[in-house]
Protein backbone atom coordinates (compact mmCIF):
# COMPACT_ATOMS: atom_id res chain seq x y z
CA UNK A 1 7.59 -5.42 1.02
CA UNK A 2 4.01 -3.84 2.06
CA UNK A 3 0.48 -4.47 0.77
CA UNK A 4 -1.68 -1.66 0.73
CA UNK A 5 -5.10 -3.33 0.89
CA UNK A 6 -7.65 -0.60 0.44
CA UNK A 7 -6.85 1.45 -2.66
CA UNK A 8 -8.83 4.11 -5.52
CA UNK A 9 -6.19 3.66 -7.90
CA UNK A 10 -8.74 3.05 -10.80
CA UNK A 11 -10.30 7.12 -9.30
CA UNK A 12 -10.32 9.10 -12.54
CA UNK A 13 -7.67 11.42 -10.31
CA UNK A 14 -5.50 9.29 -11.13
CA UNK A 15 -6.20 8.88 -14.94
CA UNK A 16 -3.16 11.38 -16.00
CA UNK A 17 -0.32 9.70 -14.06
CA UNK A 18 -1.61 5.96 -13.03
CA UNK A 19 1.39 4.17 -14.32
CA UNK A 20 3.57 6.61 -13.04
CA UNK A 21 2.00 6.09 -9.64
CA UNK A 22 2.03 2.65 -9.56
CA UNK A 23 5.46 2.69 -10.46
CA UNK A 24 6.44 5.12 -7.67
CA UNK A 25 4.68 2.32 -5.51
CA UNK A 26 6.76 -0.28 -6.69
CA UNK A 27 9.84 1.65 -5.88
CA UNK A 28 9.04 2.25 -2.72
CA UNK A 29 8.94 -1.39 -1.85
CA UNK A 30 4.65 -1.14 -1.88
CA UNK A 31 4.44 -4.70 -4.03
CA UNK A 32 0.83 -5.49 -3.87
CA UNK A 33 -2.48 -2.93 -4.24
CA UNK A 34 -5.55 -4.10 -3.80
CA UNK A 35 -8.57 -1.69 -5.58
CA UNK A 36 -11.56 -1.30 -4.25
CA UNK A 37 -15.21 -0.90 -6.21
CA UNK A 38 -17.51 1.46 -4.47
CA UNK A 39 -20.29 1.34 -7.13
CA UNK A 40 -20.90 -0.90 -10.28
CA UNK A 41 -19.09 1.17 -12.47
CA UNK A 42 -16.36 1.62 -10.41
CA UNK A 43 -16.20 -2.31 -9.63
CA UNK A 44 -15.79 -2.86 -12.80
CA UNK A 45 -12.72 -0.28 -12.92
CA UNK A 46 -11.34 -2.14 -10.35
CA UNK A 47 -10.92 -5.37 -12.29
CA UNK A 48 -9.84 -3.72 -15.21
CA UNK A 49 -6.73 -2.26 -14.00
CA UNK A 50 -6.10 -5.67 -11.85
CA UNK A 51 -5.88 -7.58 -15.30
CA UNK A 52 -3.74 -4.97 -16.32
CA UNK A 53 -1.40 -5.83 -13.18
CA UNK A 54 -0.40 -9.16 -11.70
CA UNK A 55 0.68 -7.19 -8.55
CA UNK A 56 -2.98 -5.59 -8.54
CA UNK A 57 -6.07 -7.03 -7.05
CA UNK A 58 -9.75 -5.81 -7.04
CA UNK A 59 -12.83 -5.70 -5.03
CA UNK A 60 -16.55 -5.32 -5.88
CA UNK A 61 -19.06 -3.94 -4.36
CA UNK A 62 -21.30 -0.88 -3.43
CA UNK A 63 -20.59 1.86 -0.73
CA UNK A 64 -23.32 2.64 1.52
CA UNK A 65 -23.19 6.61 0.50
CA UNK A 66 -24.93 4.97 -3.10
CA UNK A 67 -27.36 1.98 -2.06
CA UNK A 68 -30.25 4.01 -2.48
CA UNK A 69 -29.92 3.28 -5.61
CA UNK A 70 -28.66 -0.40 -5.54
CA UNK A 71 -31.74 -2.37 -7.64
CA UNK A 72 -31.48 -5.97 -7.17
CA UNK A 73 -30.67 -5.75 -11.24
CA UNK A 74 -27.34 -4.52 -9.90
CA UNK A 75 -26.76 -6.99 -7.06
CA UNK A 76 -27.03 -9.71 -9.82
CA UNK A 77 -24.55 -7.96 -12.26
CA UNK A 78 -22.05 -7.34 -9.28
CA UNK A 79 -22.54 -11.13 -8.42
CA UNK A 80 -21.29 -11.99 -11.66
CA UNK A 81 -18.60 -9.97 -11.38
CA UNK A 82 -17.26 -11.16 -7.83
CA UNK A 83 -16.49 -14.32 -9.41
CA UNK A 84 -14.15 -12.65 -11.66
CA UNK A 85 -10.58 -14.44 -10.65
CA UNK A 86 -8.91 -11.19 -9.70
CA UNK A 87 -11.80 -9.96 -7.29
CA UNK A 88 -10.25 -11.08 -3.88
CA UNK A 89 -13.18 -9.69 -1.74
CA UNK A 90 -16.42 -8.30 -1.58
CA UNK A 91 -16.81 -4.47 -0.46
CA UNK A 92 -16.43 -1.93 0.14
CA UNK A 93 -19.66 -2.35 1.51
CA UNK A 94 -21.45 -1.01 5.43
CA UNK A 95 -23.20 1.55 7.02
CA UNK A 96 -22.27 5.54 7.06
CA UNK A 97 -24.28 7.57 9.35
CA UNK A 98 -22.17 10.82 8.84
CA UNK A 99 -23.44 11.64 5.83
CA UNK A 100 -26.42 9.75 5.27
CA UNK A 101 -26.35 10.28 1.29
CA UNK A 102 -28.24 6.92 1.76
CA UNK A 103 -31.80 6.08 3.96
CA UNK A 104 -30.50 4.27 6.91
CA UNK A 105 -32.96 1.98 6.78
CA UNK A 106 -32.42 1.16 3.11
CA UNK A 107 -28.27 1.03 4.14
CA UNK A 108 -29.02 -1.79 6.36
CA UNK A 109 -30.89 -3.73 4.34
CA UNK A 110 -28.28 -3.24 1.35
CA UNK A 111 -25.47 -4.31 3.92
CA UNK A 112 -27.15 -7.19 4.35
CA UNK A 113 -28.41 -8.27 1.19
CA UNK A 114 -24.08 -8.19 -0.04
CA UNK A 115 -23.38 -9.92 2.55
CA UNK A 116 -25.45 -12.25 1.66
CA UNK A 117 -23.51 -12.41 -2.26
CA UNK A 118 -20.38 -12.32 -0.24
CA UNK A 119 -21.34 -15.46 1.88
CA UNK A 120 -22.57 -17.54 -1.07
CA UNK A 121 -19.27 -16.84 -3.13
CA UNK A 122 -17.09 -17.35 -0.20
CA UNK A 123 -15.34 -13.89 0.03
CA UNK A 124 -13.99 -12.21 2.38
CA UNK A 125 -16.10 -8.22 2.83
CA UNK A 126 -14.27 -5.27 3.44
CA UNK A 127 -16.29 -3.22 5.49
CA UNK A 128 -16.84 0.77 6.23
CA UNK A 129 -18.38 2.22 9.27
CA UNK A 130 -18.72 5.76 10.09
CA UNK A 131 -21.13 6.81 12.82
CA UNK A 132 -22.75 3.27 12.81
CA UNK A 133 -20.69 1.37 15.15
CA UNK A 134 -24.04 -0.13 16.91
CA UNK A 135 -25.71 -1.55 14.14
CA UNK A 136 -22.85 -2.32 11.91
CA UNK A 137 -21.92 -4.71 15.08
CA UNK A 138 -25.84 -5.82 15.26
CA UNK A 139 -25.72 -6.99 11.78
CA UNK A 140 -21.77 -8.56 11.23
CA UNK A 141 -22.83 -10.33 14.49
CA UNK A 142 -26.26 -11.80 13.49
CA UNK A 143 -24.95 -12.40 9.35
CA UNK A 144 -21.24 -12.46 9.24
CA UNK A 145 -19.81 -13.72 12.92
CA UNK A 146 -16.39 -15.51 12.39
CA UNK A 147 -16.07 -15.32 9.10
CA UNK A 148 -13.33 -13.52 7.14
CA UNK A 149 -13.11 -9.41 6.95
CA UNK A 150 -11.42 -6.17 7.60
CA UNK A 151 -12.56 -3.31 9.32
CA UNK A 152 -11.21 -0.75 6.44
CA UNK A 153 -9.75 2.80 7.09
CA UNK A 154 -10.43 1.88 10.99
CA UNK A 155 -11.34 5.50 13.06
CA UNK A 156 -12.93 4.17 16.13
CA UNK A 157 -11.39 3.78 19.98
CA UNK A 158 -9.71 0.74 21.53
CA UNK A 159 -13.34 -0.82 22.58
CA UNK A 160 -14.66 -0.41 19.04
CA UNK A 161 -11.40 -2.49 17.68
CA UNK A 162 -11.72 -4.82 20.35
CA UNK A 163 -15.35 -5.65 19.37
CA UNK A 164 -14.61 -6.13 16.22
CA UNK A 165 -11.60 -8.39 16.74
CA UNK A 166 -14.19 -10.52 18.73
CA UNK A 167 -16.64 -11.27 15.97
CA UNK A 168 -13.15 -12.61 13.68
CA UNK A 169 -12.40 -9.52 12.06
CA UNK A 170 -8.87 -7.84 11.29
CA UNK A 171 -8.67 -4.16 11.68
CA UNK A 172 -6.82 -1.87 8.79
CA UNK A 173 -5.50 1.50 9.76
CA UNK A 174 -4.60 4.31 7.06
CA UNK A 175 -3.20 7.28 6.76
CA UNK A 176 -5.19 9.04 10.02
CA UNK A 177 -2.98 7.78 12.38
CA UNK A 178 -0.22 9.67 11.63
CA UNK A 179 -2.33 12.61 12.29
CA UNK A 180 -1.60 14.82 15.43
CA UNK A 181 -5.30 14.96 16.97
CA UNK A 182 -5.71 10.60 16.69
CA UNK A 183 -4.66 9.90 20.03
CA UNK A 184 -7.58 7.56 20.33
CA UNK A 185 -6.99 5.82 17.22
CA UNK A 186 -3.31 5.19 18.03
CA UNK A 187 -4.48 3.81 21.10
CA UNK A 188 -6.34 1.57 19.26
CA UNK A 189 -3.61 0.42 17.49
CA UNK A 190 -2.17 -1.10 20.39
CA UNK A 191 -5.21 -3.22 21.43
CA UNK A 192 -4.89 -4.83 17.74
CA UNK A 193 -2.47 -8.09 17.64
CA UNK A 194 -0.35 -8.18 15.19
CA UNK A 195 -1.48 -11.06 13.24
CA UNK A 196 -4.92 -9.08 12.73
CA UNK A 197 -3.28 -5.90 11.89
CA UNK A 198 -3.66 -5.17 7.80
CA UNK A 199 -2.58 -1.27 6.65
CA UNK A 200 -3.98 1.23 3.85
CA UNK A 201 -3.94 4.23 1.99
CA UNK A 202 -7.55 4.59 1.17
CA UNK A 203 -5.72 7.05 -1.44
CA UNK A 204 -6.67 9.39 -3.11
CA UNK A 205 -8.11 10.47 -0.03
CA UNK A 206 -6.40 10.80 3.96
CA UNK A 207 -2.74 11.25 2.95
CA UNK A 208 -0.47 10.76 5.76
CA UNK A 209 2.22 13.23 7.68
CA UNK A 210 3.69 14.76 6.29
CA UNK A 211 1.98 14.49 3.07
CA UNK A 212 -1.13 15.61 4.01
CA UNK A 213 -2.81 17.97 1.96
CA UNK A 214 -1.90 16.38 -1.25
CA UNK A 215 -3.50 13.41 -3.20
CA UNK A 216 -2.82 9.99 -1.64
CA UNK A 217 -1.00 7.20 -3.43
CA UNK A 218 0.76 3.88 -2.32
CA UNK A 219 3.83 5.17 -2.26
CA UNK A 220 2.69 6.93 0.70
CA UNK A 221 2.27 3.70 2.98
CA UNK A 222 5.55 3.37 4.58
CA UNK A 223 4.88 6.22 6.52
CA UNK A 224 1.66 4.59 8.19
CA UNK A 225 3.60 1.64 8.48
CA UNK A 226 6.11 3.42 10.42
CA UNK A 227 3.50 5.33 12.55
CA UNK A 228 1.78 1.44 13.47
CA UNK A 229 5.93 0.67 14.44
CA UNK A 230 6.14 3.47 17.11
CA UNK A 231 2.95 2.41 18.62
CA UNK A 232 3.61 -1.21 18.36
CA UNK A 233 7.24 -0.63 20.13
CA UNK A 234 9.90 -2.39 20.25
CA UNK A 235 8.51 -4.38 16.96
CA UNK A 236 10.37 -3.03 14.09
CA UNK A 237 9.45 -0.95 10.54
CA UNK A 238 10.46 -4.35 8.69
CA UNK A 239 8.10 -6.84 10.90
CA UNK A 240 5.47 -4.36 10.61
CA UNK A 241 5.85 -4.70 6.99
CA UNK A 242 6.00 -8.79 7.45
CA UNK A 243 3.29 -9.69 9.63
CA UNK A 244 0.72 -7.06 7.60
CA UNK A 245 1.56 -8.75 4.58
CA UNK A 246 1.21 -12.05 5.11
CA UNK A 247 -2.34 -11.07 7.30
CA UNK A 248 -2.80 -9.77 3.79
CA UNK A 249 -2.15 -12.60 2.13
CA UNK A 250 -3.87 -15.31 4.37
CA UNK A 251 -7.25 -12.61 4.25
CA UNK A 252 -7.65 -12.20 0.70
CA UNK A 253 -5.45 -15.43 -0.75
CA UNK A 254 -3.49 -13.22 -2.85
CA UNK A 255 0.08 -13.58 -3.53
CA UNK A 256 3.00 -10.90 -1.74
CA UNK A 257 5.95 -11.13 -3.86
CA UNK A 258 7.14 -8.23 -5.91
């Protein structure tokens, strides 16, 4: 059994075969997907399709690529929807410096005002950081030390994960580590402990070797599962699958079995 905890699977790519997908999922012994909002619309996408599916969860929450235009008329609606009973956490929700589709300055203050919705509601955040790594420490540290979260679609080095293991985080890897060139981010793998470890597609974007190339979907986890394995050596394919679950499970409360 695996839980892929950061999926799209509500992206409008995936409007002419979803079921089909899912299914393939199933199949291939991926039980639970969690869907993550990246906007309001989106959010409310999410939840949809996890009342649809017991096996399916949701998130809610705003990406930092469209805070700019995040009113507070939004943050209210979002609120409400948080405390819908299949939203298991708040996010996907940071700071991305790459691209900068957002003011940085307005990014920050956005981070901070959901966390804020995510403390008062009690959820855990899924965060993403690209380019940031000083400030998205700065504020988790000052807002959001020891408190529940996963560093999503993780791309940094081994200091980066350590750092974030220190403020109480767990750290999620996707489908870039099976990629030849992330020698770094394998490395980082190893400085993770297993009971912080949590695993991803991120689909439909980042599909693994050998898929790569092609649109991401669940079904695809196994083989980051069995990249973490290699780098976690001896521990085996099927604990990998174990101990990433039931992280999953304790982190967002959700239920595991097929």
């Amino acid at each position: 059994m695996l839980v892929d905890t950061h999926t799209h699977i509500h992206d409008p790519r995936f409007d002419a075969d979803r079921e089909a997908v899912i299914k393939r999922a199933r199949t291939t012994g991926v039980d639970v997907m969690i869907t993550v909002g990246t906007d309001l619309a989106t959010s409310r996408a999410a939840i949809a399709l996890a009342k649809q599916h017991s096996f399916i969860y949701a998130t809610v929450g705003v990406h930092p690529h469209e805070v700019k235009d995040l009113t507070s008329e939004i943050l209210a609606e979002l609120r409400v929807l948080a405390e819908h009973p299949r939203v298991v956490a708040y996010g996907e929700i940071g700071l991305d410096y790459y691209y900068d589709h957002s003011p940085r300055d307005i990014q920050r203050e956005r981070f901070k005002d959901q966390l804020s919705i995510a403390r008062t509601l009690d959820l855990p955040v899924v965060i993403h950081t690209r380019d940031a790594q000083e400030d998205t420490l700065a504020i988790l540290k000052e807002d959001w030390k020891d408190r529940p979260g996963v560093f999503h679609c993780f791309t940094g080095n081994p200091v980066y994960a350590t750092q974030a293991l220190q403020l109480g985080f767990m750290v999620s890897f996707s489908g870039i580590v099976t990629f030849p060139k992330a020698t770094e981010l394998r490395e980082a793998v190893r400085v993770v402990p297993l009971d912080r470890l949590l695993i991803e597609t991120d689909c439909p974007y980042l599909a693994p070797i050998p898929h790569r190339g092609k649109r991401n979907e669940p079904s695809y986890l196994p083989a980051v599962a069995k990249t973490i394995a290699a780098e976690k050596s001896p521990t085996s394919l099927d604990e990998i699958a174990r101990v990433s679950s039931d992280n999953a499970k304790r982190l967002f409360g959700i239920a595991v079995q097929g």
